[in-house]
PDB file of N, CA and C in Angstrom:
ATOM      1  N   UNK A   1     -30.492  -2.065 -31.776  1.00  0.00           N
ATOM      2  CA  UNK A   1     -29.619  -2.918 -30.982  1.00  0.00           C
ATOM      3  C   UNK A   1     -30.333  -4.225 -30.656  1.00  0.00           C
ATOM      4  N   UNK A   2     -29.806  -5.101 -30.678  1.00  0.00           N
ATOM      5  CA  UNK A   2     -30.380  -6.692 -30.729  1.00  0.00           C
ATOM      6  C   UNK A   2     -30.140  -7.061 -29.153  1.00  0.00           C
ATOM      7  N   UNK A   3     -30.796  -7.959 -28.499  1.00  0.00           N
ATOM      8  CA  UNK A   3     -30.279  -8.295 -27.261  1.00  0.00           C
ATOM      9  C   UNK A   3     -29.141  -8.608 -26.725  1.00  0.00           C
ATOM     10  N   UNK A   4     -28.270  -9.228 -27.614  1.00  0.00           N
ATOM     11  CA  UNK A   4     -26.776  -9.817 -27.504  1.00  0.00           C
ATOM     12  C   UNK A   4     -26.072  -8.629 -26.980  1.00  0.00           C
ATOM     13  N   UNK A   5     -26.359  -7.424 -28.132  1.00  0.00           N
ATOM     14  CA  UNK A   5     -26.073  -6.225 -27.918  1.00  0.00           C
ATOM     15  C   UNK A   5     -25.906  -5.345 -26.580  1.00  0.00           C
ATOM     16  N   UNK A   6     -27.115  -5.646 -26.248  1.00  0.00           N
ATOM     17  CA  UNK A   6     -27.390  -5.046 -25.268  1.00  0.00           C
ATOM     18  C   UNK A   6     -26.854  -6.215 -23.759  1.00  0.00           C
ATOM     19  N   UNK A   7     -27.095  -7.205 -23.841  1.00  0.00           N
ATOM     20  CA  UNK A   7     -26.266  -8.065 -22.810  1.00  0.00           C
ATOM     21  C   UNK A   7     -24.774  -7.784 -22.780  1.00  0.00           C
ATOM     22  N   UNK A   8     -24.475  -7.828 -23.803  1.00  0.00           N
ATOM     23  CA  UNK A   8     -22.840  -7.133 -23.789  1.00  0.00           C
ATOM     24  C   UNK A   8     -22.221  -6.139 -23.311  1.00  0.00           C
ATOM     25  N   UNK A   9     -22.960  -5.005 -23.748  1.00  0.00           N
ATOM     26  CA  UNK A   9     -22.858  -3.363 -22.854  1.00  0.00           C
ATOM     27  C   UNK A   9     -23.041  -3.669 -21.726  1.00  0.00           C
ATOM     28  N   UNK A  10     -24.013  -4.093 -20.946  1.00  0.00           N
ATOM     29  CA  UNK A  10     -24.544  -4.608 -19.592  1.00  0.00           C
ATOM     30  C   UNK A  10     -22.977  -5.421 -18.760  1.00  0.00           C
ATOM     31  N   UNK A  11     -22.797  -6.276 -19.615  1.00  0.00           N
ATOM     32  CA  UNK A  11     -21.708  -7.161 -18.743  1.00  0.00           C
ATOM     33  C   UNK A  11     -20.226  -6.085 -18.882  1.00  0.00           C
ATOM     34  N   UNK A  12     -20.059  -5.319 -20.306  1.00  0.00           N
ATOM     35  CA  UNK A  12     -18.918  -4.986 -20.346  1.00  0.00           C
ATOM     36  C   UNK A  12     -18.968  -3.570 -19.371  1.00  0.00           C
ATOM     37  N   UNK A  13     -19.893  -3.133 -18.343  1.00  0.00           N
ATOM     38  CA  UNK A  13     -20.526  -1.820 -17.454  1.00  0.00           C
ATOM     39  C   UNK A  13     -20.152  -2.515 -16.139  1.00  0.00           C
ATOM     40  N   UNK A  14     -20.316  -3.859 -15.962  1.00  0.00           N
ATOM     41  CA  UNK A  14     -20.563  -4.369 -14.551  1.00  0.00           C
ATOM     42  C   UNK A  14     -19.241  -4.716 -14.615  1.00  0.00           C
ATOM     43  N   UNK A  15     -18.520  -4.996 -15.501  1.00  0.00           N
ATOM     44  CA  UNK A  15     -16.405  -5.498 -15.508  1.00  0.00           C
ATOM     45  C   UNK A  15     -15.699  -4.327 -15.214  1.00  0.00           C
ATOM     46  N   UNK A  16     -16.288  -3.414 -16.106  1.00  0.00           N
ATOM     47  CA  UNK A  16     -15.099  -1.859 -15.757  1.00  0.00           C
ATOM     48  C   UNK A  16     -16.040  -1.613 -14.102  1.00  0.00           C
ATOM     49  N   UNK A  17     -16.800  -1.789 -13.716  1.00  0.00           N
ATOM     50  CA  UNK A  17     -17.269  -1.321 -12.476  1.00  0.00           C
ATOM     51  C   UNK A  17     -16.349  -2.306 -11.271  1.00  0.00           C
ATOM     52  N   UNK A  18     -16.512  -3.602 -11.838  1.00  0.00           N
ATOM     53  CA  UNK A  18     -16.301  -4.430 -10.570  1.00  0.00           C
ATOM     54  C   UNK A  18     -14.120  -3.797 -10.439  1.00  0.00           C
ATOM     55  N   UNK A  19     -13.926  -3.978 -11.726  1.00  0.00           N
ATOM     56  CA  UNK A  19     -12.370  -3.559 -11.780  1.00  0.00           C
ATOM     57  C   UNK A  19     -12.272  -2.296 -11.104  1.00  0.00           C
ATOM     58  N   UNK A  20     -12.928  -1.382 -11.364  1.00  0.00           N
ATOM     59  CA  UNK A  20     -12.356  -0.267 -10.340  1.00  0.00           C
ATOM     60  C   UNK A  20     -12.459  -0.092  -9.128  1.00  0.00           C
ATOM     61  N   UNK A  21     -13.518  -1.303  -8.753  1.00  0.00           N
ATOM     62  CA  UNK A  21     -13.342  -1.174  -7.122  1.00  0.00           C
ATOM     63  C   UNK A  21     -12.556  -2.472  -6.252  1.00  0.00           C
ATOM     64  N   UNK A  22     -12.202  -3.778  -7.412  1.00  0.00           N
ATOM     65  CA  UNK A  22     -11.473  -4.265  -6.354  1.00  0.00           C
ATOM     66  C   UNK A  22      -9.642  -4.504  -7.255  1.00  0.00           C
ATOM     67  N   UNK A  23      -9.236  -3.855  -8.431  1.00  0.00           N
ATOM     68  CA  UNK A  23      -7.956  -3.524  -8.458  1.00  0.00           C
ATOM     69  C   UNK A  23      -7.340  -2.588  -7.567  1.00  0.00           C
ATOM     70  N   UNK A  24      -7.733  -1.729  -6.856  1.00  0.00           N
ATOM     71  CA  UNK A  24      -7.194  -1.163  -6.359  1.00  0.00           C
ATOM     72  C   UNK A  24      -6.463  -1.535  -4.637  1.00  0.00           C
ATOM     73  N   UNK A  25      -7.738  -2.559  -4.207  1.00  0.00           N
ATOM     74  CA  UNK A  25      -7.554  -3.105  -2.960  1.00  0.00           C
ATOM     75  C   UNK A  25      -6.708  -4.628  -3.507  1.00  0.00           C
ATOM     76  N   UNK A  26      -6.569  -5.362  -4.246  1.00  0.00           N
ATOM     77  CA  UNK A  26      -5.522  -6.302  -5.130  1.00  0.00           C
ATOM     78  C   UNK A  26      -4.144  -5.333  -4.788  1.00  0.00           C
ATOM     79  N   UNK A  27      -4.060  -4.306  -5.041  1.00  0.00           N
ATOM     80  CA  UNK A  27      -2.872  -3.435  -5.569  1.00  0.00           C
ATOM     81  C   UNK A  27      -2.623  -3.081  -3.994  1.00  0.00           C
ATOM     82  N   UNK A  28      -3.188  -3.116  -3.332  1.00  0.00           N
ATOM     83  CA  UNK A  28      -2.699  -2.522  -2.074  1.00  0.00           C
ATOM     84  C   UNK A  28      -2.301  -3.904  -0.619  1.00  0.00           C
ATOM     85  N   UNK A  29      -3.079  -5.212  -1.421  1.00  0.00           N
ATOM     86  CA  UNK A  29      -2.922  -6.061  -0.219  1.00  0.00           C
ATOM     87  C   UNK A  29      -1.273  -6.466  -1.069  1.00  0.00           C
ATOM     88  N   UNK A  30      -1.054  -6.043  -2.340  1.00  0.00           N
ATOM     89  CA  UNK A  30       0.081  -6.934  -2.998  1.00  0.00           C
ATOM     90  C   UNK A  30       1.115  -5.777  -2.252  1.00  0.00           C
ATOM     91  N   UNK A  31       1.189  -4.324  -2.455  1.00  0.00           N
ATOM     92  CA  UNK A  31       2.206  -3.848  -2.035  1.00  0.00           C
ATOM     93  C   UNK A  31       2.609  -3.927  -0.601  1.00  0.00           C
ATOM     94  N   UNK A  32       1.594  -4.295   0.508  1.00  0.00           N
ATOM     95  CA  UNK A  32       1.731  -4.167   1.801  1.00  0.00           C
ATOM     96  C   UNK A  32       2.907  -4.928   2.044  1.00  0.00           C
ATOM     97  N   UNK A  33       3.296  -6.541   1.504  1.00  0.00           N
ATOM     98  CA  UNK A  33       4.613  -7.047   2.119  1.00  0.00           C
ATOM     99  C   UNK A  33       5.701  -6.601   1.720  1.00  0.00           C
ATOM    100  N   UNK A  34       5.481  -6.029   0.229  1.00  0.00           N
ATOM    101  CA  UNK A  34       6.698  -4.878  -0.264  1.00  0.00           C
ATOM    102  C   UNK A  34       7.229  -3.761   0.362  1.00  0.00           C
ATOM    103  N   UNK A  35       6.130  -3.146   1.588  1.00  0.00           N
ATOM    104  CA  UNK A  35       6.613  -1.939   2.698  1.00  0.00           C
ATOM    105  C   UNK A  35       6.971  -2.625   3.695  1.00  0.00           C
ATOM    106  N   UNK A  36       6.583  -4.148   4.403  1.00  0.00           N
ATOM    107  CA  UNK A  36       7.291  -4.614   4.903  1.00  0.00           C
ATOM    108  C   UNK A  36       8.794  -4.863   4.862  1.00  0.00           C
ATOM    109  N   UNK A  37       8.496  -5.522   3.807  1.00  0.00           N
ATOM    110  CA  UNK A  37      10.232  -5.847   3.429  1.00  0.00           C
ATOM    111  C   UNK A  37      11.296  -4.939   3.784  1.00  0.00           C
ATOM    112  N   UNK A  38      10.622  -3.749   2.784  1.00  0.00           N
ATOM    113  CA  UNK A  38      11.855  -2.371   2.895  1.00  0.00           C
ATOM    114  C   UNK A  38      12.186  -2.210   4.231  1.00  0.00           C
ATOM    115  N   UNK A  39      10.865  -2.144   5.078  1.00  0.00           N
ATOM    116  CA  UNK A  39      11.949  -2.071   6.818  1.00  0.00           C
ATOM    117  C   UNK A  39      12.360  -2.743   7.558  1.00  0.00           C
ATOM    118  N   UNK A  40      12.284  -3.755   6.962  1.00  0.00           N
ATOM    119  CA  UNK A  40      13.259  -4.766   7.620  1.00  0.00           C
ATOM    120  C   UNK A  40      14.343  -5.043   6.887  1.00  0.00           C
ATOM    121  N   UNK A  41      14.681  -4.669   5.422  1.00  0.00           N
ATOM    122  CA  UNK A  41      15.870  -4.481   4.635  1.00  0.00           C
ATOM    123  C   UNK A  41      16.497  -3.233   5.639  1.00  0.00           C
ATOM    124  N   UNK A  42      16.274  -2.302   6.019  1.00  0.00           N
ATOM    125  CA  UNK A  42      16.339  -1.057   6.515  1.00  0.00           C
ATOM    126  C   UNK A  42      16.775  -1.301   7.986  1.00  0.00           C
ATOM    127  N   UNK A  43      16.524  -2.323   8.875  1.00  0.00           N
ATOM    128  CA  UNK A  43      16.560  -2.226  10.037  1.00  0.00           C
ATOM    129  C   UNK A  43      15.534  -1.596  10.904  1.00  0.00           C
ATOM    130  N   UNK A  44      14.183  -1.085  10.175  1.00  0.00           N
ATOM    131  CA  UNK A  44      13.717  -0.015  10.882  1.00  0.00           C
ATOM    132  C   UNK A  44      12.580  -0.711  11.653  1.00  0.00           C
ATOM    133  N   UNK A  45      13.311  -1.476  12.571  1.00  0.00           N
ATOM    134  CA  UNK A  45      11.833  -1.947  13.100  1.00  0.00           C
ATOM    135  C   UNK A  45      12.561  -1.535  14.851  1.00  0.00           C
ATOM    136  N   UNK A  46      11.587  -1.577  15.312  1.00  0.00           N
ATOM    137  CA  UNK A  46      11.920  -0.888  16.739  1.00  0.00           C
ATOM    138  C   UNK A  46      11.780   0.760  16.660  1.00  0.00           C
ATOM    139  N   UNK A  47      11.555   1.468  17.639  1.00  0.00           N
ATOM    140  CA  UNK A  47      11.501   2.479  18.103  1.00  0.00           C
ATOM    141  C   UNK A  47      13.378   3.061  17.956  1.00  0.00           C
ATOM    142  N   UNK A  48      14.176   2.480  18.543  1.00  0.00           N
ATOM    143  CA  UNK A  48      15.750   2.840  18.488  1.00  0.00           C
ATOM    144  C   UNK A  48      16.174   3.116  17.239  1.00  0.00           C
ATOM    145  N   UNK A  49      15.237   2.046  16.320  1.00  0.00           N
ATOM    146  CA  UNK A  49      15.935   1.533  14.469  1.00  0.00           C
ATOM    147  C   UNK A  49      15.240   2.642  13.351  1.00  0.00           C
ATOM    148  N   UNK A  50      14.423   3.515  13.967  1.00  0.00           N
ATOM    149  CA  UNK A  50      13.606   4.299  13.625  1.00  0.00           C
ATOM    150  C   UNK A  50      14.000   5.119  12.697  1.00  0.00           C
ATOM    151  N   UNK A  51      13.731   5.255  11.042  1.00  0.00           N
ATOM    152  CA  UNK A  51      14.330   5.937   9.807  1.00  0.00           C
ATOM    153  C   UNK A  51      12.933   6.826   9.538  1.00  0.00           C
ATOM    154  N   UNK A  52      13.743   7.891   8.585  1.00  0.00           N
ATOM    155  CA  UNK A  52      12.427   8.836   8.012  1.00  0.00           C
ATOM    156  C   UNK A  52      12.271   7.987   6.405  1.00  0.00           C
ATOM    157  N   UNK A  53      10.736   8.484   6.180  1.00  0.00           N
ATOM    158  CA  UNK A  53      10.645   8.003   4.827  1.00  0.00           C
ATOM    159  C   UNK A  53      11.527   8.479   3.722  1.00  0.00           C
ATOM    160  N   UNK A  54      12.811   9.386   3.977  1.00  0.00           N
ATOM    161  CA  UNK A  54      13.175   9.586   3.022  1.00  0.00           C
ATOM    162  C   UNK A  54      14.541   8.693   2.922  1.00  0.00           C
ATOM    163  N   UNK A  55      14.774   7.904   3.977  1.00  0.00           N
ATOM    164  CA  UNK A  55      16.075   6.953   4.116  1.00  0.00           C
ATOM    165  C   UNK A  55      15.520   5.199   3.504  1.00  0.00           C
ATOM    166  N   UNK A  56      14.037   5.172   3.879  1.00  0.00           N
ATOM    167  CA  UNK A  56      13.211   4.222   3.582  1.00  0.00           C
ATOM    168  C   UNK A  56      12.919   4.411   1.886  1.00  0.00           C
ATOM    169  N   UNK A  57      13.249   5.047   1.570  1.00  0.00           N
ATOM    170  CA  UNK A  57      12.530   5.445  -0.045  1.00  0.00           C
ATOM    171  C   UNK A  57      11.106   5.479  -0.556  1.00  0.00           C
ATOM    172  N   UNK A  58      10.182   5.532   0.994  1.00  0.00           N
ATOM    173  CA  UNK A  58       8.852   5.868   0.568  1.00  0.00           C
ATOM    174  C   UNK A  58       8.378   6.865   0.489  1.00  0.00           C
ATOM    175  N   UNK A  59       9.156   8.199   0.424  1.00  0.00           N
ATOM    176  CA  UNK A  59       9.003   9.414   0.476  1.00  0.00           C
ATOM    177  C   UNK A  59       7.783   9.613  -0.657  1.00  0.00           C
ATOM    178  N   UNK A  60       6.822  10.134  -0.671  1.00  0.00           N
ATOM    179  CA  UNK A  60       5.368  10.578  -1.659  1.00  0.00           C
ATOM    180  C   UNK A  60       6.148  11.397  -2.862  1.00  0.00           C
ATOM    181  N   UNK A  61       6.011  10.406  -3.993  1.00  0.00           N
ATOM    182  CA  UNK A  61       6.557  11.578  -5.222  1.00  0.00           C
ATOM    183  C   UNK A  61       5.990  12.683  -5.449  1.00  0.00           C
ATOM    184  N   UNK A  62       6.859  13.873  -6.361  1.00  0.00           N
ATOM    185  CA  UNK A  62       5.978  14.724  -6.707  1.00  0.00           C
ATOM    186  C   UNK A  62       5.021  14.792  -7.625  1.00  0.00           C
ATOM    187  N   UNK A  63       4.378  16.202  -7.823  1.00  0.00           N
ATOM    188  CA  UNK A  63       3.220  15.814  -9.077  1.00  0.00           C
ATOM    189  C   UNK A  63       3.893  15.341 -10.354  1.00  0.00           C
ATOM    190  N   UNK A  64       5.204  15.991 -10.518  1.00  0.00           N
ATOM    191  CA  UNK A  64       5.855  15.867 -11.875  1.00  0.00           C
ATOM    192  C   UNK A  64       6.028  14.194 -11.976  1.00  0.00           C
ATOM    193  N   UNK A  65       6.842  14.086 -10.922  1.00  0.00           N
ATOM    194  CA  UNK A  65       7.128  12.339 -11.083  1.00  0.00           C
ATOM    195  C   UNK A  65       6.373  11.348 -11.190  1.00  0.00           C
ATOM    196  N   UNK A  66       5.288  11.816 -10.887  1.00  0.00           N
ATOM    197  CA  UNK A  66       3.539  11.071 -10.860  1.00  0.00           C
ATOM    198  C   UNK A  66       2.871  10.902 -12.218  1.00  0.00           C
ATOM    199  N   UNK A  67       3.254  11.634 -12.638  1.00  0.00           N
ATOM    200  CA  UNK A  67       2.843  12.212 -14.241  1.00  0.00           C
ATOM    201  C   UNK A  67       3.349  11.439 -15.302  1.00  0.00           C
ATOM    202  N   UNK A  68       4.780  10.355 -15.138  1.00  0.00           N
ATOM    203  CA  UNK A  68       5.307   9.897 -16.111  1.00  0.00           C
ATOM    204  C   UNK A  68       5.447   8.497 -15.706  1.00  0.00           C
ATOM    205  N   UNK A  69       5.231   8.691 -14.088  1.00  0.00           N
ATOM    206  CA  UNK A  69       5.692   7.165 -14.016  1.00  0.00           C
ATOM    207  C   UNK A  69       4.151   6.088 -13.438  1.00  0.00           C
ATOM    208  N   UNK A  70       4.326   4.656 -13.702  1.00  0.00           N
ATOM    209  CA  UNK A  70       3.177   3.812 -13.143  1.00  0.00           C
ATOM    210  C   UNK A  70       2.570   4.396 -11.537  1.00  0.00           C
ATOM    211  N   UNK A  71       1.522   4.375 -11.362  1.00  0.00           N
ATOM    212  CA  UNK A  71       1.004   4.570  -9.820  1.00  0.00           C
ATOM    213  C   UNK A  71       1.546   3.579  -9.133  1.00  0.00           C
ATOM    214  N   UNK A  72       2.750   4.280  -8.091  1.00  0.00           N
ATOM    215  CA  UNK A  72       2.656   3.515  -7.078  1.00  0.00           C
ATOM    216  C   UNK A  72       1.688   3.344  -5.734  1.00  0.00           C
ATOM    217  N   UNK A  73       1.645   1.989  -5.732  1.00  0.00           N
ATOM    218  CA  UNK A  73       0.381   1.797  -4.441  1.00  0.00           C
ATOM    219  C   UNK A  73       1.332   1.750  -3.109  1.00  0.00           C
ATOM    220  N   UNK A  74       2.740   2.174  -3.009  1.00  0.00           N
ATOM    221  CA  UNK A  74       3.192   1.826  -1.635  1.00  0.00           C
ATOM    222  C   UNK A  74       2.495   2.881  -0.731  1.00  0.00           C
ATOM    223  N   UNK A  75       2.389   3.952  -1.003  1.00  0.00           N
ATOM    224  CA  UNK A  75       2.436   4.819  -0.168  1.00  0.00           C
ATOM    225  C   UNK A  75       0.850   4.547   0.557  1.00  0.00           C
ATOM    226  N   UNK A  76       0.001   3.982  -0.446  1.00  0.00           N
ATOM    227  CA  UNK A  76      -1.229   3.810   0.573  1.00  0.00           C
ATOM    228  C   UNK A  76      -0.785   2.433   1.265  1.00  0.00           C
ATOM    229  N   UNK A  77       0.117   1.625   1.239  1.00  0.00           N
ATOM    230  CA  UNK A  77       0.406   0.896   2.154  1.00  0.00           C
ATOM    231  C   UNK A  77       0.652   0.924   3.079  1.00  0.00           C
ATOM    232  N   UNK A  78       2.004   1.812   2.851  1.00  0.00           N
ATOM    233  CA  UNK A  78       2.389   2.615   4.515  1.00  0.00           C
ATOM    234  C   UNK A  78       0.962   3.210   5.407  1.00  0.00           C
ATOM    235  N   UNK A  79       0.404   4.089   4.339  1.00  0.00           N
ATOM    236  CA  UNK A  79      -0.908   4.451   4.959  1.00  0.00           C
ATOM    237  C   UNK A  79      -1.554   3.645   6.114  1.00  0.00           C
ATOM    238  N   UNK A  80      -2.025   2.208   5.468  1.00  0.00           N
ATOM    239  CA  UNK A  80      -2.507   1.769   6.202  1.00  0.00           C
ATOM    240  C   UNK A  80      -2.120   0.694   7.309  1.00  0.00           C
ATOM    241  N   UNK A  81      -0.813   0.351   7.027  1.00  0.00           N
ATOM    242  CA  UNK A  81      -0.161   0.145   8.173  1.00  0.00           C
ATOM    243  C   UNK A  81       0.349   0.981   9.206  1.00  0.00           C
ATOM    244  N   UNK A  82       0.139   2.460   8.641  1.00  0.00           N
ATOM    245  CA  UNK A  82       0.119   3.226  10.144  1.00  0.00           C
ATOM    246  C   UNK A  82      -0.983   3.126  10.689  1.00  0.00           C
ATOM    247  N   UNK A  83      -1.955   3.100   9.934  1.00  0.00           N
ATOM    248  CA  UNK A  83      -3.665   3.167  10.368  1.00  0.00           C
ATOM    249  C   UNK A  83      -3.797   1.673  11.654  1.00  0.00           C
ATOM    250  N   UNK A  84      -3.261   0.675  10.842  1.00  0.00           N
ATOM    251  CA  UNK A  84      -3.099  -0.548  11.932  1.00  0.00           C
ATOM    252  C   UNK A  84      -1.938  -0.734  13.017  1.00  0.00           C
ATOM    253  N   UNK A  85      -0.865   0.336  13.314  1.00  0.00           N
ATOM    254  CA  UNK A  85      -0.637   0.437  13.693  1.00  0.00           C
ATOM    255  C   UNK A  85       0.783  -0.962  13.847  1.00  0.00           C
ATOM    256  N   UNK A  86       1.162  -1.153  12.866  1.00  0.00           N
ATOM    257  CA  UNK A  86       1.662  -2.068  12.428  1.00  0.00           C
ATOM    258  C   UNK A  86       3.110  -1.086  12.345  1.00  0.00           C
ATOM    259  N   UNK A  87       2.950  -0.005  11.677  1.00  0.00           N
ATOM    260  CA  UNK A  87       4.271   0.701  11.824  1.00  0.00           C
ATOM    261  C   UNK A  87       3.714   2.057  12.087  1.00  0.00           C
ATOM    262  N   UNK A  88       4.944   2.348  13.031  1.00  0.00           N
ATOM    263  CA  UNK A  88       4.229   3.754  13.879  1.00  0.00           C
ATOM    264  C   UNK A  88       5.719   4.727  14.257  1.00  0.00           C
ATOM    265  N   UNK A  89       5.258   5.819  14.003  1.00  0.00           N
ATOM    266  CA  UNK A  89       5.969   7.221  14.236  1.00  0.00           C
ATOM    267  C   UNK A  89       6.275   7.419  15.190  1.00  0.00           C
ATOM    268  N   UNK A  90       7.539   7.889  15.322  1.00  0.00           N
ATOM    269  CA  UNK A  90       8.264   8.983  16.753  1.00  0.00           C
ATOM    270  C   UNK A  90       7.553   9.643  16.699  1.00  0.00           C
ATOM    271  N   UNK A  91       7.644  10.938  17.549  1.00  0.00           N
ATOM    272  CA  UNK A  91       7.717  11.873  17.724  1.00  0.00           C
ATOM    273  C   UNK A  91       8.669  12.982  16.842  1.00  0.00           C
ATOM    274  N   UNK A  92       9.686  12.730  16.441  1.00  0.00           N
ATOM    275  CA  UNK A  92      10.397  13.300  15.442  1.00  0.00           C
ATOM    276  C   UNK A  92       9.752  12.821  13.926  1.00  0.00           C
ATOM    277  N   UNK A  93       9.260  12.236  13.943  1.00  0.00           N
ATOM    278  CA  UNK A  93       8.524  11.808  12.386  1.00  0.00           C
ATOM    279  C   UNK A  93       9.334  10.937  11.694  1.00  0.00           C
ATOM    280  N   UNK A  94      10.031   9.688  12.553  1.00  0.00           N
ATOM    281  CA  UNK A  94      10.549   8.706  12.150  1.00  0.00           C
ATOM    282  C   UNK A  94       9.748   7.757  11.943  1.00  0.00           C
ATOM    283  N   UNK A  95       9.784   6.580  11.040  1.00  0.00           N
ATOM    284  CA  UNK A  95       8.566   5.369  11.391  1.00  0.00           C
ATOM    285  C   UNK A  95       9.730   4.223  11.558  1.00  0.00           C
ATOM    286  N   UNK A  96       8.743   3.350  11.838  1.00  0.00           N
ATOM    287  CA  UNK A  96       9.587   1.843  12.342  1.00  0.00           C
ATOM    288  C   UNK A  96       8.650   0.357  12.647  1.00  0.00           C
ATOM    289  N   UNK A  97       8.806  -0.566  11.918  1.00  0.00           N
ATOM    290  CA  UNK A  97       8.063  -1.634  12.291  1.00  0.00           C
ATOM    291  C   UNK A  97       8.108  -2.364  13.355  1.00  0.00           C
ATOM    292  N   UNK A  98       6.675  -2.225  13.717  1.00  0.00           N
ATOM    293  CA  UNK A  98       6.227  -2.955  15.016  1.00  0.00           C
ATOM    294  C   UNK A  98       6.046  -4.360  15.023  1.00  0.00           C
ATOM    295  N   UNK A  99       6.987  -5.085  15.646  1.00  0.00           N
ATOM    296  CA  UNK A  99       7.033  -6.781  14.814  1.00  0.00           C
ATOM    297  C   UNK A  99       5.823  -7.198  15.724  1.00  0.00           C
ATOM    298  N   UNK A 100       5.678  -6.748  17.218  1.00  0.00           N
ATOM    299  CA  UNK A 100       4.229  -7.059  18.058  1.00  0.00           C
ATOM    300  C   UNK A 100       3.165  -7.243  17.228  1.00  0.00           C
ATOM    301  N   UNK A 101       3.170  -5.523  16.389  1.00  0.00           N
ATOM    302  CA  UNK A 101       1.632  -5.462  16.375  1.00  0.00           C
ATOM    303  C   UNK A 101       1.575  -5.916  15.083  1.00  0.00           C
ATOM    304  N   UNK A 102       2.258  -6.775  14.394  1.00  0.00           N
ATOM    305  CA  UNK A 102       2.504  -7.195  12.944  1.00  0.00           C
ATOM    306  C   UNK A 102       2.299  -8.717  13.061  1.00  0.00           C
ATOM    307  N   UNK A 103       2.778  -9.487  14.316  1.00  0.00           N
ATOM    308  CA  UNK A 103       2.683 -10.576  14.932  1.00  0.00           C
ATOM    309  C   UNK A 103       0.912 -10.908  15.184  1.00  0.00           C
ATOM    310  N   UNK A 104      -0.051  -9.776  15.812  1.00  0.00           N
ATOM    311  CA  UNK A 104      -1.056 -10.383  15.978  1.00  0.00           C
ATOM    312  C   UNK A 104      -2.187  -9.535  14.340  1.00  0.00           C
ATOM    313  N   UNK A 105      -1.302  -9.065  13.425  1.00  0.00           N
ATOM    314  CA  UNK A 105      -2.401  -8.837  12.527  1.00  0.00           C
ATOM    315  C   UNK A 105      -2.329  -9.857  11.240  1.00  0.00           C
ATOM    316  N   UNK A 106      -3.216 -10.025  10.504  1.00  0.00           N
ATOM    317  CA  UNK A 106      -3.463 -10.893   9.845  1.00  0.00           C
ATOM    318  C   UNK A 106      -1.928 -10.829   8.820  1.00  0.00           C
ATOM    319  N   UNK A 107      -1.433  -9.894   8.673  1.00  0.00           N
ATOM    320  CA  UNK A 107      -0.235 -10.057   8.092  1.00  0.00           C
ATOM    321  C   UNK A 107       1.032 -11.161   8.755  1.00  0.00           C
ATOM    322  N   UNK A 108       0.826 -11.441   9.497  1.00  0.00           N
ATOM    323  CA  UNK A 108       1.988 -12.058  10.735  1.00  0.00           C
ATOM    324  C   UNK A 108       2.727 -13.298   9.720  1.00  0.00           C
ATOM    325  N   UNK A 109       2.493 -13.362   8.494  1.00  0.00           N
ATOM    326  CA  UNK A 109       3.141 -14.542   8.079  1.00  0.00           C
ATOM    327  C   UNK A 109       4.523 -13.887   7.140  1.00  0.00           C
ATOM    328  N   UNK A 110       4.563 -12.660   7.063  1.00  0.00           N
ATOM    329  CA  UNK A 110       5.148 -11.946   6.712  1.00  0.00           C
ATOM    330  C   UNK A 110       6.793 -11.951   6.654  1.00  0.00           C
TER     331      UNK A 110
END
């Protein structure tokens, strides 16, 4: 193997590396205004306006449906806008967007 060679393997190791760790966070800051949207297409913002994910259509596919179709990144969206508290659960296991706490997070342009 000649050096070129070997510089090449080297760079083409550090591309599939750098890609798997920041496509995935790309894929998740892009879907976050896409879970926005839906609840406010939905009405579901407020505590009163409050829908289950299965009226929202973010319900978690199954394994089968996972299997044939592209990865969707919504569901770690929702994820982490519950995590920020950006959209948050009843007590009955409804969710609903919090325009407050959406107002002071870096998303607010939303």
């Amino acid at each position: 193997m000649t050096t070129n060679d070997i510089l090449f393997l080297v760079l083409l190791i550090v591309l599939f590396i750098a890609t798997m760790i920041f496509l995935p966070q790309f894929m998740l800051a892009r879907n976050i205004p896409k879970v926005i949207r839906i609840f406010r297409e939905h009405n579901a913002v407020g505590a009163s306006n409050a829908k289950t994910l299965e009226e929202l259509g973010l319900q978690p596919k199954s394994m089968f449906q996972r299997m044939f179709t592209r990865r969707d990144y919504k569901p770690q969206a929702l994820q982490f806008l519950l995590r920020a508290t950006i959209i948050e659960m009843t007590e009955d296991g409804k969710v609903y967007l919090n325009e407050e706490n959406l107002l002071l997070s870096r998303w607010r342009n939303l």
